[in-house]
Protein backbone atom coordinates (compact mmCIF):
# COMPACT_ATOMS: atom_id res chain seq x y z
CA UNK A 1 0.00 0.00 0.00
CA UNK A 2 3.17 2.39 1.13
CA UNK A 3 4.64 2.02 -2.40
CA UNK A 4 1.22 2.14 -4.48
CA UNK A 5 0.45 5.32 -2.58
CA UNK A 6 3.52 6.67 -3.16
CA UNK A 7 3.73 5.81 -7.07
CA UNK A 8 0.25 6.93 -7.41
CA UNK A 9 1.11 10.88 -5.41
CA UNK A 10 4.51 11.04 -7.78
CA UNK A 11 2.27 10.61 -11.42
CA UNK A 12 -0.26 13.05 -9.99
CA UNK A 13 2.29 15.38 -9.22
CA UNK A 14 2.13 19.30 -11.17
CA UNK A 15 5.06 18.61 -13.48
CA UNK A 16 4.49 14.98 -14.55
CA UNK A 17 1.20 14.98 -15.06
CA UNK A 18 1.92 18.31 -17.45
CA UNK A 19 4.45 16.30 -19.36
CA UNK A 20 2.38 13.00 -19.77
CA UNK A 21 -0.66 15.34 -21.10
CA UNK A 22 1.65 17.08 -23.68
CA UNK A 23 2.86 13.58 -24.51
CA UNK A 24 -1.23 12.37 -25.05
CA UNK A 25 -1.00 15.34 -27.30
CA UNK A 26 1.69 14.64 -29.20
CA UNK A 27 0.92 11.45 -29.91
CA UNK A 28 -2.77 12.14 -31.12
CA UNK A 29 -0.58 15.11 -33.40
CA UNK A 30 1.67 11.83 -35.03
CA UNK A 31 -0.59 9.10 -35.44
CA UNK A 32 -4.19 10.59 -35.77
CA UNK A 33 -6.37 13.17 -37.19
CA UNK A 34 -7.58 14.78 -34.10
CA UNK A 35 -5.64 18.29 -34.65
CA UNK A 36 -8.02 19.91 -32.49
CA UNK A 37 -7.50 17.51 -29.35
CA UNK A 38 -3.98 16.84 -29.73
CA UNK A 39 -3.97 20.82 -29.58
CA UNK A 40 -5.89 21.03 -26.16
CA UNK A 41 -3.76 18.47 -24.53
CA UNK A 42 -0.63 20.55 -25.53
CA UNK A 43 -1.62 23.99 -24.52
CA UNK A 44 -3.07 22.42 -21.39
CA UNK A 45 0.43 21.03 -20.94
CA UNK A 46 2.41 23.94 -21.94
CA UNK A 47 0.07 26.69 -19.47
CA UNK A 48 0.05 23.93 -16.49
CA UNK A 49 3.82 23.98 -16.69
CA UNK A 50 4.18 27.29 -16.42
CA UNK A 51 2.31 28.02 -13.86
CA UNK A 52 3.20 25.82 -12.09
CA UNK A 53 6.38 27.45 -11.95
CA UNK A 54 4.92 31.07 -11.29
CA UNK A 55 5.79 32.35 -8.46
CA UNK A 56 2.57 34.58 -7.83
CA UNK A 57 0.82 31.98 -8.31
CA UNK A 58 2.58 29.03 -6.24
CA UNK A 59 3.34 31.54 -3.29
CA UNK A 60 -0.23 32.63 -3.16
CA UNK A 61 -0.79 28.66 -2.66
CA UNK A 62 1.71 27.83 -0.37
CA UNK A 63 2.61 30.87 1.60
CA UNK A 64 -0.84 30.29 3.85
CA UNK A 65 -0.26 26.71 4.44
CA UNK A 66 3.45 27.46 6.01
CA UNK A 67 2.72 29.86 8.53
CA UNK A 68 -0.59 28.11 9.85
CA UNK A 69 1.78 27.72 12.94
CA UNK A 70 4.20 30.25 13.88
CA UNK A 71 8.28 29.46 14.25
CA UNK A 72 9.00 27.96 17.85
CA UNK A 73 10.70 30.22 20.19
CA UNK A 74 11.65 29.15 24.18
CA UNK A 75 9.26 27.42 25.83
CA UNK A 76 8.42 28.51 29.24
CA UNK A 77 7.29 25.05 30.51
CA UNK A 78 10.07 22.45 30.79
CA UNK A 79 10.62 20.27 27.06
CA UNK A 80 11.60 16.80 27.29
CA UNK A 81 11.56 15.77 24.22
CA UNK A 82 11.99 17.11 20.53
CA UNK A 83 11.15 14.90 17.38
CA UNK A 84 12.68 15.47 14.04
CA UNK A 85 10.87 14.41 11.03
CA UNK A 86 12.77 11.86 8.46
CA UNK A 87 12.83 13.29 4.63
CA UNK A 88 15.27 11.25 2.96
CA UNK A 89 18.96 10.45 2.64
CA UNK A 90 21.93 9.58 0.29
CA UNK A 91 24.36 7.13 0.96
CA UNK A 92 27.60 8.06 -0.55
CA UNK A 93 31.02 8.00 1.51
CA UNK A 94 32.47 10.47 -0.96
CA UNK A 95 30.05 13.51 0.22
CA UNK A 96 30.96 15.10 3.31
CA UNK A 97 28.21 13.33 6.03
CA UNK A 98 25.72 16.79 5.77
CA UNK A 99 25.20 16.15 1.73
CA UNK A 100 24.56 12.86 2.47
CA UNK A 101 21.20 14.37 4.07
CA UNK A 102 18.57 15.85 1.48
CA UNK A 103 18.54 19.84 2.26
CA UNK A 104 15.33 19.56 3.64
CA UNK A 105 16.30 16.98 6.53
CA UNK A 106 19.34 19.16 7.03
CA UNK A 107 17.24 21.77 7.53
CA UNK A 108 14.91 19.70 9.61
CA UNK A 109 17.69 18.80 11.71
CA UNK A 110 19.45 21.86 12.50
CA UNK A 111 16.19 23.24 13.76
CA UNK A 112 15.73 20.30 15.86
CA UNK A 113 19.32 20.46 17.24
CA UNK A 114 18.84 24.88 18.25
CA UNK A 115 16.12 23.59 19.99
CA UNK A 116 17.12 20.58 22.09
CA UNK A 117 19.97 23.27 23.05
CA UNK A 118 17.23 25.23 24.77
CA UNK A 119 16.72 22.49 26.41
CA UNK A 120 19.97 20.54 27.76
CA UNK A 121 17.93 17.35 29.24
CA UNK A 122 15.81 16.84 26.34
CA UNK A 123 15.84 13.57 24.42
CA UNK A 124 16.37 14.44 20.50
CA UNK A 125 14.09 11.51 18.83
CA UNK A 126 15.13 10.83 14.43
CA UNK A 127 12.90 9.30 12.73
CA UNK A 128 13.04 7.77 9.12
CA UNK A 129 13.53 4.31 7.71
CA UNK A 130 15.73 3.63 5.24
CA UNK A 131 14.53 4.38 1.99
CA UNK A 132 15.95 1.50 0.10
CA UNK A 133 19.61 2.27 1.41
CA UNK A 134 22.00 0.61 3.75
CA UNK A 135 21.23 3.02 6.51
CA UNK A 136 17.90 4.26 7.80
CA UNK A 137 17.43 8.40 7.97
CA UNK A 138 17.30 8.23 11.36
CA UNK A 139 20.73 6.91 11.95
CA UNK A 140 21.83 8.92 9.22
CA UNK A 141 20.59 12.33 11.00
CA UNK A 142 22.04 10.73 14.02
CA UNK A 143 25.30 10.50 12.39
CA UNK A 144 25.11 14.45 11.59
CA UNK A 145 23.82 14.92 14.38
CA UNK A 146 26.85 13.56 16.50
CA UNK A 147 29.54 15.25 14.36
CA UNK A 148 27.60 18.72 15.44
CA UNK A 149 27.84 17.68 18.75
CA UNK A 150 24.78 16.06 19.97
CA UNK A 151 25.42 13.95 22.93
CA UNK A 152 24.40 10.13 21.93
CA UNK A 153 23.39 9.12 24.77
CA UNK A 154 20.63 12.22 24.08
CA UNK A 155 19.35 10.61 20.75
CA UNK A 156 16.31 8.25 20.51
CA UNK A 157 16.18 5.93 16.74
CA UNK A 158 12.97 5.60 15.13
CA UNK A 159 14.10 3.16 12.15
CA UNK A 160 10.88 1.84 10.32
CA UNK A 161 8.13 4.66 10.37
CA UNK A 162 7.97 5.26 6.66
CA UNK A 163 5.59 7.83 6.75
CA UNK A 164 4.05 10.67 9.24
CA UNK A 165 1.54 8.05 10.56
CA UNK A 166 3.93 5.60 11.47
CA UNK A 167 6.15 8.70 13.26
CA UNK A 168 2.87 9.87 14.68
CA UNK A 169 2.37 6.10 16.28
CA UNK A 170 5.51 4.96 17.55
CA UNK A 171 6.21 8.83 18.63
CA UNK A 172 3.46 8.27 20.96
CA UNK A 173 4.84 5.27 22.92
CA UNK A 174 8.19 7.28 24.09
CA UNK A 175 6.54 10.49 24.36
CA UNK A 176 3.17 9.56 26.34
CA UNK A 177 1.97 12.54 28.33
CA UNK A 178 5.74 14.02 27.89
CA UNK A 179 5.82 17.31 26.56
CA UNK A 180 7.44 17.45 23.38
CA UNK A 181 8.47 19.10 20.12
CA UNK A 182 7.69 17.92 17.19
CA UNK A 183 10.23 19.63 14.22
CA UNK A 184 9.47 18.99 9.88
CA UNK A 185 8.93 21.32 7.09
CA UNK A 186 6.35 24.22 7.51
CA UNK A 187 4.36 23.09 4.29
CA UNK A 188 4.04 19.69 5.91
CA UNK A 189 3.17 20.78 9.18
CA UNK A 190 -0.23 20.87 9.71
CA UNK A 191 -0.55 17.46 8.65
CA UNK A 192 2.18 16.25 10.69
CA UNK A 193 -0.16 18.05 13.86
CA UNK A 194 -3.14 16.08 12.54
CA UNK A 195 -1.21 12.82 12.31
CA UNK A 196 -0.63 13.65 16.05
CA UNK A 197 -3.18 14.67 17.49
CA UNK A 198 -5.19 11.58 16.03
CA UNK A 199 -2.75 9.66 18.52
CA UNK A 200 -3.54 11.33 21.29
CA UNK A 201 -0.93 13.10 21.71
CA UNK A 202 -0.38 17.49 22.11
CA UNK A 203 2.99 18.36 20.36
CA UNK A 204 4.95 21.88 20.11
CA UNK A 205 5.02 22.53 16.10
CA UNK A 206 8.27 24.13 15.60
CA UNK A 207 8.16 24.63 11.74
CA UNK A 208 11.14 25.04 9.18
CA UNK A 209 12.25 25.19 5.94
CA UNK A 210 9.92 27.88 5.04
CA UNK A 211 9.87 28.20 0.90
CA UNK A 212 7.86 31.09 0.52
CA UNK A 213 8.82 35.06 1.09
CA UNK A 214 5.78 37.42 1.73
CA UNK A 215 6.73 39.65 -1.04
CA UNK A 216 9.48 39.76 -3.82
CA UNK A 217 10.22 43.31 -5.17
CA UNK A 218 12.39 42.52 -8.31
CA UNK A 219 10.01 41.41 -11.48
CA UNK A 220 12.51 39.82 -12.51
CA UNK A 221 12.54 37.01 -9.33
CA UNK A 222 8.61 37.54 -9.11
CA UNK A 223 7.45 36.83 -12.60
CA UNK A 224 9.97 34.47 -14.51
CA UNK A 225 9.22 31.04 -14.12
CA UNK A 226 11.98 28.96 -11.80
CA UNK A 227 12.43 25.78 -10.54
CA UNK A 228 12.42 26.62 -7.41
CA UNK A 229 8.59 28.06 -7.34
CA UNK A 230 7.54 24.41 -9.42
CA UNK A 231 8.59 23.18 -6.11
CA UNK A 232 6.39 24.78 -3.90
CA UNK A 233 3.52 24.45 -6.29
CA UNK A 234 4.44 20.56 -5.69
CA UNK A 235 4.64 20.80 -2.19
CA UNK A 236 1.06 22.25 -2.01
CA UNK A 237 0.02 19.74 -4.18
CA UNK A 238 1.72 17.21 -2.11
CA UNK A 239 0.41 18.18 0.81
CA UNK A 240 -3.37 18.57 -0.12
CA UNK A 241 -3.63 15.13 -1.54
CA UNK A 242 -1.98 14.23 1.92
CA UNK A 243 -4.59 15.90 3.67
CA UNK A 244 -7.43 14.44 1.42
CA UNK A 245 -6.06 10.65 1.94
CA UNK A 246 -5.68 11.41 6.23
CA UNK A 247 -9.46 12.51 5.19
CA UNK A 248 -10.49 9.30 4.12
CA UNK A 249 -8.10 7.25 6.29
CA UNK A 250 -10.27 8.85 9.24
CA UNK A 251 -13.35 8.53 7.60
CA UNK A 252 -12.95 4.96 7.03
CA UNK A 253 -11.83 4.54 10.22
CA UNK A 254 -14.86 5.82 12.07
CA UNK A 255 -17.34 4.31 9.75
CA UNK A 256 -15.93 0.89 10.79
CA UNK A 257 -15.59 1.39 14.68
């Protein structure tokens, strides 16, 4: 189920469900007679794309769902815990150990280490499985982690969630009534809290890796398509069919109680 979810959310995506309409349309352009179809499915392709990768129009998306919580700043009442969501991994011993993390677990990570500084006696808990490597994310946070010099005795290994509802579940058995931190990408955090909260539990959101700026003055930044604003169309789009399967998951799940 894990990997037909997954397969399914990566062909749904913005940019390759652009290109495999432009390649419906090109094909009906080669082999048939339907000019006027073949036509659609291209300039449907073609405008997706580049929107897509507009930034007024993928920071108008985005920009709300990142600050639905605000950044996390010291706690008055005592932290015991701080979780760090996985988000994939390299393993490749000729990178220096912080490539071998993907930017946004790097990011992830650093956020989670400022704040289990705050707070000396806090456990910091990785999560991640491996991802098809020879290492899980956790360990390999754990390894960064270390060499910025987190105590290891402080550091608790989640190896096999493989996805915020498996965090969310085995989260809950350490943490319990603890109070706690939970760390991950501000686009994804609002789900992460829902994931949560379905487990009973009350976590700090302490969101990072914001993409989005509230304004950008120079036109040309703000209205040249980039890469870079493709990705937080994605990670909107990511995120809201994340929200609408957690939907259903629920739904299910109470229908059936």
């Amino acid at each position: 189920m894990f990997e037909l979810k997954k397969i399914v959310s990566a062909l749904l995506m913005p940019l390759p469900f652009c290109l495999f309409l432009g390649l419906i349309g090109l094909g009906l352009l080669w082999f048939t007679r339907k000019k006027m179809l073949a036509s659609v499915c291209l300039t449907l392709s073609l405008f997706g794309i580049f929107f897509a990768a507009f930034q007024p129009l993928s920071s108008t998306l985005l920009y709300p769902l990142e600050h639905t919580y605000p950044a996390f700043h010291n706690e008055k009442q005592p932290i015991k815990f701080v979780m760090v969501l996985g988000s994939g991994h390299v393993v490749d011993p000729s990178l220096p150990i912080t490539s071998e993390l993907s930017t946004t677990g790097l990011m992830r990570l650093s956020e989670g280490i400022r704040i289990q500084r705050l707070y000396p006696d806090a456990f910091l808990i990785l999560s991640g499985y491996d991802g098809g490597t020879t290492i899980s994310q956790a360990r390999m946070m754990a390894n960064v982690a270390i060499a910025l010099g987190v105590k290891k005795s402080s550091i608790i290994l989640l190896e096999t969630p493989k996805d915020t509802q498996q965090e969310a579940e085995q989260a809950a058995r350490i943490v319990k009534n603890s109070p706690f931190v939970i760390v991950t990408s501000a686009y994804h955090m609002a789900r992460a809290m829902n994931e949560f909260h379905a487990q009973g539990l009350k976590p700090i959101p302490a969101p990072t890796n914001f993409l989005t700026i509230k304004e950008i003055h120079q036109p040309w930044q703000k209205y040249a398509p980039k890469a870079q604003y493709l990705e937080q169309t994605e990670r909107y789009w990511h995120e809201m069919m994340g929200t609408w399967w957690q939907s259903i998951k629920q739904t299910i799940s109470k229908l059936t109680e």
